[in-house]
Structures are given as C-alpha cells and as structure tokens.
N, C-alpha and C. Protein backbone atom coordinates (compact mmCIF):
# COMPACT_ATOMS: atom_id res chain seq x y z
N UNK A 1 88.68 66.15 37.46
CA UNK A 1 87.82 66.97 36.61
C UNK A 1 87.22 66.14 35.52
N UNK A 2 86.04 66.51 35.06
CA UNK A 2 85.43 66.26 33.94
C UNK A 2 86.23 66.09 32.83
N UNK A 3 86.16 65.20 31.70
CA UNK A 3 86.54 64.88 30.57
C UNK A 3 86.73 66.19 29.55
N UNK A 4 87.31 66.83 28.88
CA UNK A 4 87.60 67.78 28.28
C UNK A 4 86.62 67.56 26.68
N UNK A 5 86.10 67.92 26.27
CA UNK A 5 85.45 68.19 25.01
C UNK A 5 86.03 68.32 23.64
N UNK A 6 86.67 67.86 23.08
CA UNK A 6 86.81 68.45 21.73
C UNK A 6 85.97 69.31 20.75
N UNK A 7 87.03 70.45 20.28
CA UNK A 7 86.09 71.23 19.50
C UNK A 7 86.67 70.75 18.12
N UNK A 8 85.78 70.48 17.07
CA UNK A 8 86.55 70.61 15.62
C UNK A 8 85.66 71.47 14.69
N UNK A 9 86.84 71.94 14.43
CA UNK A 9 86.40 73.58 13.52
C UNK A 9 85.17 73.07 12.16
N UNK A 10 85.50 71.84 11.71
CA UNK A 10 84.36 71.01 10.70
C UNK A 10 82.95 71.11 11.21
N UNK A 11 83.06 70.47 12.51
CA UNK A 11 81.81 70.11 12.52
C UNK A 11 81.35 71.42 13.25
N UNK A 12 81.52 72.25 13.43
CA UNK A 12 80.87 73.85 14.09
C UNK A 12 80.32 74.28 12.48
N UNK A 13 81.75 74.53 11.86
CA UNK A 13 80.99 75.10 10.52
C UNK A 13 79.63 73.86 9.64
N UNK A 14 80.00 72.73 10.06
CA UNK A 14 78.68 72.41 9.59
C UNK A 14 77.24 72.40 10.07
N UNK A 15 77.23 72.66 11.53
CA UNK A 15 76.72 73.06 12.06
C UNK A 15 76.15 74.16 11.49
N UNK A 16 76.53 75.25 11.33
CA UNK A 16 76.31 76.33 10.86
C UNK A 16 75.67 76.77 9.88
N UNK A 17 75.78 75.58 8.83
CA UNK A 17 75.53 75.33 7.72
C UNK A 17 74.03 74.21 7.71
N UNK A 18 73.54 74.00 8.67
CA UNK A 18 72.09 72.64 8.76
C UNK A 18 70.87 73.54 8.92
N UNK A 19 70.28 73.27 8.42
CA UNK A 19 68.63 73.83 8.16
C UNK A 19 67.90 73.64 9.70
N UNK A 20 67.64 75.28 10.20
CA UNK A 20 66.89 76.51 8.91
C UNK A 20 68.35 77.57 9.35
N UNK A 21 69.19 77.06 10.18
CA UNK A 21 69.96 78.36 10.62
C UNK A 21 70.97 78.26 9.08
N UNK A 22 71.21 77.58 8.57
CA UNK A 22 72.02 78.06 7.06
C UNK A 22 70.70 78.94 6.32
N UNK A 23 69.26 79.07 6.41
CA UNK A 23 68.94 80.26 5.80
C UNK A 23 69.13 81.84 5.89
N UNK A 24 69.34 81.58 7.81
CA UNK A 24 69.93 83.12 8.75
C UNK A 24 71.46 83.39 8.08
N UNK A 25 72.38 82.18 7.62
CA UNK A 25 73.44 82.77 7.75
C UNK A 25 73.33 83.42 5.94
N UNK A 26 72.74 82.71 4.73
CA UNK A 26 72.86 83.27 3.73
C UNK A 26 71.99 85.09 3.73
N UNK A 27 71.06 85.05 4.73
CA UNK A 27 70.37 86.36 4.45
C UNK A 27 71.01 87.31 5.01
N UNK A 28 71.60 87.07 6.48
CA UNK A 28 72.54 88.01 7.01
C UNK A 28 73.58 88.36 6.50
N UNK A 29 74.21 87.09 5.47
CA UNK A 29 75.38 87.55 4.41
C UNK A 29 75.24 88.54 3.60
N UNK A 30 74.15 88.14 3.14
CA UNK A 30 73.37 89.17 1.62
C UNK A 30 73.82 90.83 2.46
N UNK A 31 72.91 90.91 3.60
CA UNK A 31 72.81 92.37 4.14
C UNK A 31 74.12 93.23 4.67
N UNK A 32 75.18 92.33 5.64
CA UNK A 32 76.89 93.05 5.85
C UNK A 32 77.31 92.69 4.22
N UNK A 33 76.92 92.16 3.41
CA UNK A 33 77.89 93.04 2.15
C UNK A 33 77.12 93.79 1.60
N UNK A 34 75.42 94.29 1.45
CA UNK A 34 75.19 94.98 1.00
C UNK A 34 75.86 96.59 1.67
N UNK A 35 76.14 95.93 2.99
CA UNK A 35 76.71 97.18 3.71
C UNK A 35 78.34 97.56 3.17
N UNK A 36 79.33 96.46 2.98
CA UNK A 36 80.11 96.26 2.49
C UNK A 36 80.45 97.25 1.20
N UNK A 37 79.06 97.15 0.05
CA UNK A 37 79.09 97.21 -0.89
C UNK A 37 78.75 99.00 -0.66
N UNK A 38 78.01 99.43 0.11
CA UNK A 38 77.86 100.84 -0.28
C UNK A 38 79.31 101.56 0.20
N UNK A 39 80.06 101.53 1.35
CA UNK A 39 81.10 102.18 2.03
C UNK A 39 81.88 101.92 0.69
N UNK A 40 82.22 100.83 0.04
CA UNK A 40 83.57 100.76 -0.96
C UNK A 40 82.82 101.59 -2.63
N UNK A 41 81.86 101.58 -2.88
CA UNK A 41 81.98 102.43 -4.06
C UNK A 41 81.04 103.52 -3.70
N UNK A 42 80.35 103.79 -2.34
CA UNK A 42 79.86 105.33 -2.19
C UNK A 42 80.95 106.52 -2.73
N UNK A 43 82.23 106.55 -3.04
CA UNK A 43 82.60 107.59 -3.22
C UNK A 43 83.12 107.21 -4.68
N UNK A 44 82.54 105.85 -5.26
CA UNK A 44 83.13 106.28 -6.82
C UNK A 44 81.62 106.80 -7.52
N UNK A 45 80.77 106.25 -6.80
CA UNK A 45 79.42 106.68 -7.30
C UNK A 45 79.03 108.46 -7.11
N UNK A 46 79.29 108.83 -6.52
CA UNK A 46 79.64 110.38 -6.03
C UNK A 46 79.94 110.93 -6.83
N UNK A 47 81.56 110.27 -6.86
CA UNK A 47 82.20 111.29 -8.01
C UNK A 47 81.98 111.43 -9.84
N UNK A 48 80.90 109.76 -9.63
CA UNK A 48 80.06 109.71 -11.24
C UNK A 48 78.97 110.93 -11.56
N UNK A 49 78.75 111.45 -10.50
CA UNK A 49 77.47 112.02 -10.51
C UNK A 49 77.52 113.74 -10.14
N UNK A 50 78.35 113.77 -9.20
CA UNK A 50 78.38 115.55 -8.45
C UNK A 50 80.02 115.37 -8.36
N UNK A 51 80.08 117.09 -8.68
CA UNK A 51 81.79 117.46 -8.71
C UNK A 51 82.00 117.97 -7.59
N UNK A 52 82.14 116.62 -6.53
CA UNK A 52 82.60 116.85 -4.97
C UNK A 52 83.86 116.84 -4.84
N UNK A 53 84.35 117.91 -3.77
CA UNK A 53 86.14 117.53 -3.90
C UNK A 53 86.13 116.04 -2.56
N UNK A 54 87.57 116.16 -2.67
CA UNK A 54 87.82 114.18 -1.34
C UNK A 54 87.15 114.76 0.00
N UNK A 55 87.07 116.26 0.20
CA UNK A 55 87.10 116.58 1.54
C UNK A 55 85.29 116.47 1.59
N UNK A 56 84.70 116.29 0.61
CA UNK A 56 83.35 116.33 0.73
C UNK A 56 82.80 115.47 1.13
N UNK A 57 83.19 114.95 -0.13
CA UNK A 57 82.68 113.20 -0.06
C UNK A 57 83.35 112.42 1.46
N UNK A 58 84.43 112.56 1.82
CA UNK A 58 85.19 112.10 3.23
C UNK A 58 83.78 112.45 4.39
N UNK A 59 83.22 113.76 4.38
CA UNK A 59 82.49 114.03 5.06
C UNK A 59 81.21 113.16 4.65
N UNK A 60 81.17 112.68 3.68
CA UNK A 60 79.26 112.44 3.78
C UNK A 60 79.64 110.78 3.76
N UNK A 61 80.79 110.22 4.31
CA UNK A 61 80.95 109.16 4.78
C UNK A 61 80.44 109.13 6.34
N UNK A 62 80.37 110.34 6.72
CA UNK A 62 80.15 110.26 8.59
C UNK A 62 78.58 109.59 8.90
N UNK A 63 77.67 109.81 7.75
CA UNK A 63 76.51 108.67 8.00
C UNK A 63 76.43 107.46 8.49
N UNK A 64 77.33 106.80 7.24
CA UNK A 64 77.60 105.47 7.42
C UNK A 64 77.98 105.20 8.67
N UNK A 65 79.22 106.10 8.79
CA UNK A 65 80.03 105.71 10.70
C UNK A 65 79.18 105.90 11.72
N UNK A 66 78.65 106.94 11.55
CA UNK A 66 77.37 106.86 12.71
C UNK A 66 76.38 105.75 12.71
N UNK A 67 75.86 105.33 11.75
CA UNK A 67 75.18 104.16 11.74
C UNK A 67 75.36 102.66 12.08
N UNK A 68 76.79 102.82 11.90
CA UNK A 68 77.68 101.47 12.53
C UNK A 68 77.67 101.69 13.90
N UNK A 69 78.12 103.15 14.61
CA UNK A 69 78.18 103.26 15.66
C UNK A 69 76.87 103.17 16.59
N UNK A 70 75.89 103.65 16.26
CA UNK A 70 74.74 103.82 16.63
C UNK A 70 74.07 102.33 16.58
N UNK A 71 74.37 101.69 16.08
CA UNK A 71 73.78 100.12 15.93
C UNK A 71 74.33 99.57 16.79
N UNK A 72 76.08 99.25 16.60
CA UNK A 72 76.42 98.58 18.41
C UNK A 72 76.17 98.17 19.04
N UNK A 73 76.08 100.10 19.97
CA UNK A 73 75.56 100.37 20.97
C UNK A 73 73.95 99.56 21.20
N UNK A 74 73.45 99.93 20.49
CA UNK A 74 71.96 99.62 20.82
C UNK A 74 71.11 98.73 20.50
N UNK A 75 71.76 97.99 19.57
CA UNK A 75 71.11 96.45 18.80
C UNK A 75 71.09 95.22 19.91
N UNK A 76 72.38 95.34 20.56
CA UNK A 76 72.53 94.74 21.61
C UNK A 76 71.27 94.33 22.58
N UNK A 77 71.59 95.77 23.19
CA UNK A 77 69.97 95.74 23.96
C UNK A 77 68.86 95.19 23.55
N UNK A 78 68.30 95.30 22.30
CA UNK A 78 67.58 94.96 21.51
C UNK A 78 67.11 93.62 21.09
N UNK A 79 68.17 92.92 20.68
CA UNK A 79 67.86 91.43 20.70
C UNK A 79 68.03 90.53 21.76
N UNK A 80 68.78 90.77 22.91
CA UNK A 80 68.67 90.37 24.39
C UNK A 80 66.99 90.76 25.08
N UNK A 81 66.79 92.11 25.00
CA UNK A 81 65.10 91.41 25.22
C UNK A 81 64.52 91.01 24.24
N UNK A 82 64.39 91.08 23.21
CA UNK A 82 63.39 90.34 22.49
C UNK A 82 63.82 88.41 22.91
N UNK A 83 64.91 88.66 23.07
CA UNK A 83 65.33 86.88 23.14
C UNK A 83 64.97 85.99 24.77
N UNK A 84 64.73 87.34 25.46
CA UNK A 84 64.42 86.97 26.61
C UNK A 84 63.26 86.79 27.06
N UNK A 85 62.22 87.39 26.23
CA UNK A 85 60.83 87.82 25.83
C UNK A 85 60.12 86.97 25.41
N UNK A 86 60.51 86.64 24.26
CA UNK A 86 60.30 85.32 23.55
C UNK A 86 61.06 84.05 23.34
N UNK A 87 62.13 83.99 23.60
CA UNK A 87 63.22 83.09 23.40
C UNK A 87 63.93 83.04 22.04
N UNK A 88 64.34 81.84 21.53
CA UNK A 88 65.68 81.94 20.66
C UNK A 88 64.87 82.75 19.28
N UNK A 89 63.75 82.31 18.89
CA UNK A 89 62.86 82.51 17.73
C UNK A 89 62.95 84.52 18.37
N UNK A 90 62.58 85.04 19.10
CA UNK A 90 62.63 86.05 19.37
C UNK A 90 63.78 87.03 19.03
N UNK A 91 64.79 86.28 19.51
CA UNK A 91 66.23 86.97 19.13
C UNK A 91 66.48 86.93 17.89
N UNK A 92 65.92 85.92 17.00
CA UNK A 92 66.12 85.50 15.27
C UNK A 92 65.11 86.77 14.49
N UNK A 93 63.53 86.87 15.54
CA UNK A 93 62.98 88.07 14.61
C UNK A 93 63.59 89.26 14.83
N UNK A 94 64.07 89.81 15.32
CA UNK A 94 65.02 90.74 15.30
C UNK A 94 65.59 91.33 13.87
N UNK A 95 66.44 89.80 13.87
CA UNK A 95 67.57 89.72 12.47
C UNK A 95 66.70 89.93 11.23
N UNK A 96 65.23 89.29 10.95
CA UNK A 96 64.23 89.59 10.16
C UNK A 96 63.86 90.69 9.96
N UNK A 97 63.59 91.53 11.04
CA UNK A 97 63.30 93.32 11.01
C UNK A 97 64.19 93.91 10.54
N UNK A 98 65.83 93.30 11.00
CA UNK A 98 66.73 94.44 10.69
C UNK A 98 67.11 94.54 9.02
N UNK A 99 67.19 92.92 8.85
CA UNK A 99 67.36 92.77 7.51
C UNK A 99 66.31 93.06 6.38
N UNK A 100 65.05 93.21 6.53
CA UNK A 100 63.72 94.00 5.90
C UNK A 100 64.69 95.06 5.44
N UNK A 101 64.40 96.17 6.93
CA UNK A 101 64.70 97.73 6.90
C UNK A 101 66.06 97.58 5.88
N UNK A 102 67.20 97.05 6.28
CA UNK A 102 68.35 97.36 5.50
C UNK A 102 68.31 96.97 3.47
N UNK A 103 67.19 96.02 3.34
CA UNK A 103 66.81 95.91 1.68
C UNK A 103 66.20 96.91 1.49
N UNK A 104 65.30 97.24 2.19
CA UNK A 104 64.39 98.78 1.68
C UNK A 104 65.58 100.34 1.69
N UNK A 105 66.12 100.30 2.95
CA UNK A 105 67.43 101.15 3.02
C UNK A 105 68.30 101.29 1.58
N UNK A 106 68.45 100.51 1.13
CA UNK A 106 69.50 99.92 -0.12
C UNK A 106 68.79 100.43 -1.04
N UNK A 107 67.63 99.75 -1.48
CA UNK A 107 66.93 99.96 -2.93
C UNK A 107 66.79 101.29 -2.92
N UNK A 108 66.13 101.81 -2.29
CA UNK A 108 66.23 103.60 -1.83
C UNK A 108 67.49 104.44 -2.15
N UNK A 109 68.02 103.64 -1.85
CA UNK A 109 69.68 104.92 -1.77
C UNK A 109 70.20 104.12 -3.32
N UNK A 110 70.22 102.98 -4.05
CA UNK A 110 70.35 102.97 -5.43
C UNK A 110 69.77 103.76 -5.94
N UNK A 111 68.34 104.18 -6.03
CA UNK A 111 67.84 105.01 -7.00
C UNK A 111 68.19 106.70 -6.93
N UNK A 112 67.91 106.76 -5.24
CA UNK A 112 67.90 108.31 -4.95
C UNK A 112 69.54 108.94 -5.19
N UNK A 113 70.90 108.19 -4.81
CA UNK A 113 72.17 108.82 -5.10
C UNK A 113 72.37 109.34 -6.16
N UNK A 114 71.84 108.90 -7.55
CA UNK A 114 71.97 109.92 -8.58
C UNK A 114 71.31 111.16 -9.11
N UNK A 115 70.22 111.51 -7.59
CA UNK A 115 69.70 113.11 -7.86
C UNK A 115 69.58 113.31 -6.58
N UNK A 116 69.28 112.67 -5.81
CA UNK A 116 69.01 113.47 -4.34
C UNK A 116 69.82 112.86 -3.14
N UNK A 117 71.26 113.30 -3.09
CA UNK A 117 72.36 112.66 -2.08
C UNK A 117 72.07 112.68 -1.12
N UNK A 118 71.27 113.96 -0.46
CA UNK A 118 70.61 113.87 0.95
C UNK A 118 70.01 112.94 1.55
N UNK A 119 69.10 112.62 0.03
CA UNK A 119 68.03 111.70 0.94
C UNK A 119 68.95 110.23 0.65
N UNK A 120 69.79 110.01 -0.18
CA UNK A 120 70.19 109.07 0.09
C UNK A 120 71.27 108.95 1.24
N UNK A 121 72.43 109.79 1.56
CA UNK A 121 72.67 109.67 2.58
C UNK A 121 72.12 109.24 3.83
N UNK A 122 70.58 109.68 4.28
CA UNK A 122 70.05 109.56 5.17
C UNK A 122 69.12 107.79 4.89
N UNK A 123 69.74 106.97 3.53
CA UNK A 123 69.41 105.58 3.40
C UNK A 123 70.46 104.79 3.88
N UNK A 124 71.81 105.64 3.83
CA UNK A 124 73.14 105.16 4.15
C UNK A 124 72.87 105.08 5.32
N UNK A 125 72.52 105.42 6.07
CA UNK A 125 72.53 105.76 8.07
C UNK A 125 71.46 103.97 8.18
N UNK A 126 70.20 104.46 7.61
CA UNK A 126 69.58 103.43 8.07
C UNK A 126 69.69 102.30 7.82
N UNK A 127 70.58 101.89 6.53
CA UNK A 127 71.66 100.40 6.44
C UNK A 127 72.30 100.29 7.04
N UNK A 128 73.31 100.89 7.19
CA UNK A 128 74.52 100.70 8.26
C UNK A 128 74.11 100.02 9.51
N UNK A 129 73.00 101.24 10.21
CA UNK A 129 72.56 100.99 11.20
C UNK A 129 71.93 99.04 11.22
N UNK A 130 71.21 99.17 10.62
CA UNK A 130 70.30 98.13 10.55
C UNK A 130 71.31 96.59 10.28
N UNK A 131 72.40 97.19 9.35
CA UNK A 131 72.97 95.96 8.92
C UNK A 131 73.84 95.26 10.16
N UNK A 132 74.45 96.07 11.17
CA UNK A 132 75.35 96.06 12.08
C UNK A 132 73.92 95.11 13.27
N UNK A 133 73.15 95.86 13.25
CA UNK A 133 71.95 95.42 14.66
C UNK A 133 72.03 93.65 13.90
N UNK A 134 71.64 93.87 12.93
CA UNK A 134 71.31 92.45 12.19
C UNK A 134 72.47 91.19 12.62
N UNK A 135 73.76 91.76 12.26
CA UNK A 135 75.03 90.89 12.69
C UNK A 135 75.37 90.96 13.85
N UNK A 136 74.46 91.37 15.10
CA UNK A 136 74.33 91.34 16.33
C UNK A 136 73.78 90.14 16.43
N UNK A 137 72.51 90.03 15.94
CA UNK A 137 71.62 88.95 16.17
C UNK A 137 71.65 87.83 15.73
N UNK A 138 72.47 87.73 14.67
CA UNK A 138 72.67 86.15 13.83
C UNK A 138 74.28 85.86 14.90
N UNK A 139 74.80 86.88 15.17
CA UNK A 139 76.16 86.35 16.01
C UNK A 139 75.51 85.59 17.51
N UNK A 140 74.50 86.24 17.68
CA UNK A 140 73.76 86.04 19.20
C UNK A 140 73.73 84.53 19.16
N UNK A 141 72.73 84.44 17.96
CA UNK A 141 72.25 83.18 17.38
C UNK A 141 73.13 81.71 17.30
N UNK A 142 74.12 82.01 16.90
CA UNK A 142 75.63 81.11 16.37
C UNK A 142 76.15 80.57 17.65
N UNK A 143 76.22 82.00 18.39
CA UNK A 143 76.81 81.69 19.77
C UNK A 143 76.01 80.79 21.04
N UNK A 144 74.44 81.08 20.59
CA UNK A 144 73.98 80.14 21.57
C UNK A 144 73.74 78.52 20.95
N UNK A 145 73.78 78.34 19.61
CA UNK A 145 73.55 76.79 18.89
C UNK A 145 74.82 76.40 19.57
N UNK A 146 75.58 76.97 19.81
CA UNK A 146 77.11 76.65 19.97
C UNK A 146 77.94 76.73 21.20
N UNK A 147 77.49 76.54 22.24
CA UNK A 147 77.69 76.74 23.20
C UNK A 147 79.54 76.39 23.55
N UNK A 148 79.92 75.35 23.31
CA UNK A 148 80.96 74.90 23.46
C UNK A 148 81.75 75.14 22.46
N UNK A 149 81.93 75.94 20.86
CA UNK A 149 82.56 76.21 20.12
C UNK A 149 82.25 77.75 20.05
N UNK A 150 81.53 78.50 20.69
CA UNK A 150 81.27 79.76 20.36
C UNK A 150 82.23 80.73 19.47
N UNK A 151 83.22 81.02 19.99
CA UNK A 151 84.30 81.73 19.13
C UNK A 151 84.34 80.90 17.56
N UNK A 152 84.25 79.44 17.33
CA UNK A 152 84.50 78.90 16.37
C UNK A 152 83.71 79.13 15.34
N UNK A 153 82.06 79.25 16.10
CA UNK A 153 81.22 79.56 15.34
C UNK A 153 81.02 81.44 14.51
N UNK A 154 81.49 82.25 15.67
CA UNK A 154 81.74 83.59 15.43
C UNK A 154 82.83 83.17 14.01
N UNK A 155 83.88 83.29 14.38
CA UNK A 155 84.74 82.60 12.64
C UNK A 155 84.12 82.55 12.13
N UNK A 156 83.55 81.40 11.79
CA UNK A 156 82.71 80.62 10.72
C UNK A 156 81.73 81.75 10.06
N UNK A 157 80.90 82.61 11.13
CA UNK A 157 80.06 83.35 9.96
C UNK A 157 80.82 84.82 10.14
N UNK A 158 81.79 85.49 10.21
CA UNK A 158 82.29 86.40 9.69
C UNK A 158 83.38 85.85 8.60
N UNK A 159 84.19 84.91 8.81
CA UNK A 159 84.29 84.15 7.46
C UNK A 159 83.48 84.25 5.97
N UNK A 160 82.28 83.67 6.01
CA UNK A 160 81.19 83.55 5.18
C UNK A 160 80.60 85.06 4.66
N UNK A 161 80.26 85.67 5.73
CA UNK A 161 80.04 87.47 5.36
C UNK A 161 81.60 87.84 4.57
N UNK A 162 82.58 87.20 4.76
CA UNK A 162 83.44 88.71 4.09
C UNK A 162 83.71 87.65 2.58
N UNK A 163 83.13 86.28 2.58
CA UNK A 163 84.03 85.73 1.27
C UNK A 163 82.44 86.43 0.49
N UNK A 164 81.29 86.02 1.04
CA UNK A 164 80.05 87.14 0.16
C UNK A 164 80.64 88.09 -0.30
N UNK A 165 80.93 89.22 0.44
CA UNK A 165 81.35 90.54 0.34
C UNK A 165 82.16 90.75 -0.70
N UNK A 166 83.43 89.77 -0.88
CA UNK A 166 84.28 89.97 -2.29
C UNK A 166 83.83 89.29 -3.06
N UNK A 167 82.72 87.86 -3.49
CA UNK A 167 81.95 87.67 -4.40
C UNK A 167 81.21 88.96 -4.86
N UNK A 168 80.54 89.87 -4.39
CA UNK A 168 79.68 90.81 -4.69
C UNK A 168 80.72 92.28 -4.85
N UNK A 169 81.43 92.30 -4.63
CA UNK A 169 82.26 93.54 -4.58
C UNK A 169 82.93 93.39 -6.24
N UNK A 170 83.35 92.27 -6.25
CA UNK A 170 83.96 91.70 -8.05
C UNK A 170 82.73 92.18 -8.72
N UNK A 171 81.34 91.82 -8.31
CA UNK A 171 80.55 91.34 -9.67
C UNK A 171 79.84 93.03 -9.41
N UNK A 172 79.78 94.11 -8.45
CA UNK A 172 79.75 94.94 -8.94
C UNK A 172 80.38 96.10 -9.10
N UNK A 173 81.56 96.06 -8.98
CA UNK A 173 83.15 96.36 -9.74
C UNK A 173 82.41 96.19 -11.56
N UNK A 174 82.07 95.53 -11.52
CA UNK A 174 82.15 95.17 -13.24
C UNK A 174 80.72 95.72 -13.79
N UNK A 175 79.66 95.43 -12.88
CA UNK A 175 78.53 96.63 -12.89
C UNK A 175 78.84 97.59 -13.30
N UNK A 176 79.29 98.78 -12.58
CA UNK A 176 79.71 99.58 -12.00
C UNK A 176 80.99 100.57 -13.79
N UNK A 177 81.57 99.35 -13.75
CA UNK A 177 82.22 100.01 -14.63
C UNK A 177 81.65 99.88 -16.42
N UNK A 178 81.00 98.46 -16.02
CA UNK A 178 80.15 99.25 -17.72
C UNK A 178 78.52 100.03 -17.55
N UNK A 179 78.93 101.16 -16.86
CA UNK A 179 77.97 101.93 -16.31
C UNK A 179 76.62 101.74 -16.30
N UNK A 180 76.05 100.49 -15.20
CA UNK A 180 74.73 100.60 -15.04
C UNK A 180 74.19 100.99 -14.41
N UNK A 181 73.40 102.13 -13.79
CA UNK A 181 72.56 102.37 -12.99
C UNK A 181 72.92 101.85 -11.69
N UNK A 182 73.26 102.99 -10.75
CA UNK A 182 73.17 102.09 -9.37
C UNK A 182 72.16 101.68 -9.06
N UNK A 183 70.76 102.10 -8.98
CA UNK A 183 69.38 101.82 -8.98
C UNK A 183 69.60 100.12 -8.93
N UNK A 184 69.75 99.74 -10.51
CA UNK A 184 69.59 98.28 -10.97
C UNK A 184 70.66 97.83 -9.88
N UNK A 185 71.94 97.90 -9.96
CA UNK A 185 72.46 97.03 -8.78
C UNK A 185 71.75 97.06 -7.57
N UNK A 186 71.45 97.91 -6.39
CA UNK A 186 71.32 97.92 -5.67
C UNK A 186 69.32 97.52 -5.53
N UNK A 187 69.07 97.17 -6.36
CA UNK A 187 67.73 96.63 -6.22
C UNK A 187 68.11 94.95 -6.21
N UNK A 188 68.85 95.03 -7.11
CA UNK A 188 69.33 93.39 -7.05
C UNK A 188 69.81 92.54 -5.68
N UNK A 189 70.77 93.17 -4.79
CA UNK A 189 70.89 93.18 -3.78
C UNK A 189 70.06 92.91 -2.46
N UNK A 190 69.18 94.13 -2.67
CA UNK A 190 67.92 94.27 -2.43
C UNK A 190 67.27 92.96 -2.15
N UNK A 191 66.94 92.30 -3.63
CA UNK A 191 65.95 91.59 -3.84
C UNK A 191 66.46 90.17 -3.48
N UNK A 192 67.93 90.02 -3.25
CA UNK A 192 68.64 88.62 -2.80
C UNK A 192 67.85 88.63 -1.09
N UNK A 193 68.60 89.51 -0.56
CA UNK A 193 68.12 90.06 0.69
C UNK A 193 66.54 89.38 1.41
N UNK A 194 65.89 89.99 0.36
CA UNK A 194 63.92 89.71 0.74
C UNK A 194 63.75 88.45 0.41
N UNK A 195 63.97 87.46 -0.68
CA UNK A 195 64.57 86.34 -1.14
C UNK A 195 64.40 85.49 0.16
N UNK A 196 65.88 85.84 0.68
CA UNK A 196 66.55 85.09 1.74
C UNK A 196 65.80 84.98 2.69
N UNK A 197 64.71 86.11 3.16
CA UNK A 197 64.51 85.93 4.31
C UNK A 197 63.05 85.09 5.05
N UNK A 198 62.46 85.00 3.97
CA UNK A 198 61.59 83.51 4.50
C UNK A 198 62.38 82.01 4.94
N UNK A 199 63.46 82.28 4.48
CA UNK A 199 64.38 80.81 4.90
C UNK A 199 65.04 81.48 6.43
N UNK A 200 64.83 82.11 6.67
CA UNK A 200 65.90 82.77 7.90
C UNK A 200 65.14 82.66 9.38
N UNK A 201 63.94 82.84 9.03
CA UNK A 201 63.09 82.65 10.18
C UNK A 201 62.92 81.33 11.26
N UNK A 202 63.35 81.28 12.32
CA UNK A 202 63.46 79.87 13.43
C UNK A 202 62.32 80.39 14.23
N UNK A 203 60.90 79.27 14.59
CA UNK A 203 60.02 79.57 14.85
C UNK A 203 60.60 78.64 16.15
C-alpha cells in the first residue's frame, strides 16, 4: 500500500486560518454566536420587558428550534447545488446570503423585542434559520480545502465559533446588565457581521 499521510492538527488549523478563507471563518463566527447570543439571553430580555410566566417564554423559544431545524434539513441541499453549479466560489456565496439575511434578522429583533415580540420572534426564526444554513456552508468549505484532515478541520472551526461565542456572551452579559438597549447590542453584532463579509467572499 501507499505511504500513509500524516495529519497534524497545526498545520489544518493554520490552514484554516490563510487568506481569504480566514475571512469566511471570522464572518461565520460573528453569525453562530450572534445565534448563540439570542437563545442565551432571549428569555432574560423577555422577562426585562413583558410579565411572561417560564411556561411562556419556554414556548416562544419554539422559533428558534424550528429555525435550527428547518435550516439542516434544507441548507444542505442548498449549497451542494449552488457548489455544483458554480463550484467552490458558489458554495462560499451561499454563506454570503445566509450571513447578510442573519445581520438584518438580528438588528431587527434588537430593536423590535422591546415592543413588538411577534415580530421579533418571527426575526428569531429567520436567524436561526439562516445562521445554521450558513455553518453548513463554511463546514462544506473547510471540508473540501481539507480533504485529508476533514474532521480536523470541522474541530478547528467549531472550536473558533464557540471560543467567539463566550468572548461575546461575557461582553454582553455586561451590556445587558448595565441596561443598554438591546437595539444597540444587537446592531453591533449586526454590524461586525456586514464588516466581515467582504473578506469572506472566494471568487
């Protein structure tokens, strides 16, 4: 048989990390913790605002879950033809669309949760959704630069998404408690997001 390959976990993650795909992995970060970020204080923000009992608020979590669920399923499909369509750049605009929709999703549901829960709920669905399709497509992405470390590379950027996620979960924990406006956080977020994503694009 053929000579066996070494994988080392260094050079995948630096890999990971070389221009332009380290712009995909910081923008896709930005967006699973903005997702991150609504599921863990949607119900302290709730209870700042409307006198919901747990059984309420428990329920107007089922957006979010549907939107995770509903992305899955169908993001999949989604960036497999576009990638087949157009090739690797194809499967990457994807991650560009999804991550758009999920900053606009966000800034929306900062402002609208403190008078109109409905309509922000129905911003919660279309992040979720969008954020999940998105980490379809940058995983797609990882996995094909990487042919021979694939799993290593999967690590590497769910790694990176969850150490984001508790960078941003601390800093708006502390938002949060010297009461600013969800609006202002979640525009901020937002605006990392749109930021990011001219660097994210592989033509």
């Amino acid at each position: 048989g053929g000579k066996k390959r070494k994988i080392s976990p260094l050079s995948t993650i630096a890999l990971l990390f070389r221009y332009p795909l380290v712009g995909v992995i910081f923008c896709n970060g930005f967006t699973f913790s903005a997702m991150i970020m609504i599921s863990s204080n949607f119900s302290i923000i709730i209870a700042q605002y409307y006198p919901f009992g747990a059984a309420i608020i428990g329920l107007m979590y089922m957006p979010y879950g549907l939107g995770c669920l509903t992305g899955a399923f169908l993001s999949g499909k989604v960036v497999d033809s576009a990638r087949n369509m157009f090739g690797l750049g194809g499967g990457v605009s994807t991650h560009v669309i999804f991550a758009i929709a999920t900053a606009i999703a966000v800034f929306f549901y900062g402002w609208l949760i403190p008078y109109f829960p409905i309509a922000a709920i129905c911003c919660v669905f279309v992040a979720s959704f969008c954020g999940i399709a998105s980490r379809t497509a940058v995983f797609s992405l990882g996995v094909q630069l990487n042919p021979g470390g694939a799993a290593t590379a999967t690590a590497a950027l769910i790694c990176f998404q969850f150490l984001l996620s508790v960078v941003e979960l601390f800093v708006t924990g502390i938002a949060l408690g010297r009461l600013i406006a969800p609006g202002f956080i979640y525009t901020v977020w937002a605006g990392l997001i749109i930021l990011t994503v001219p660097f994210s694009v592989i033509v």
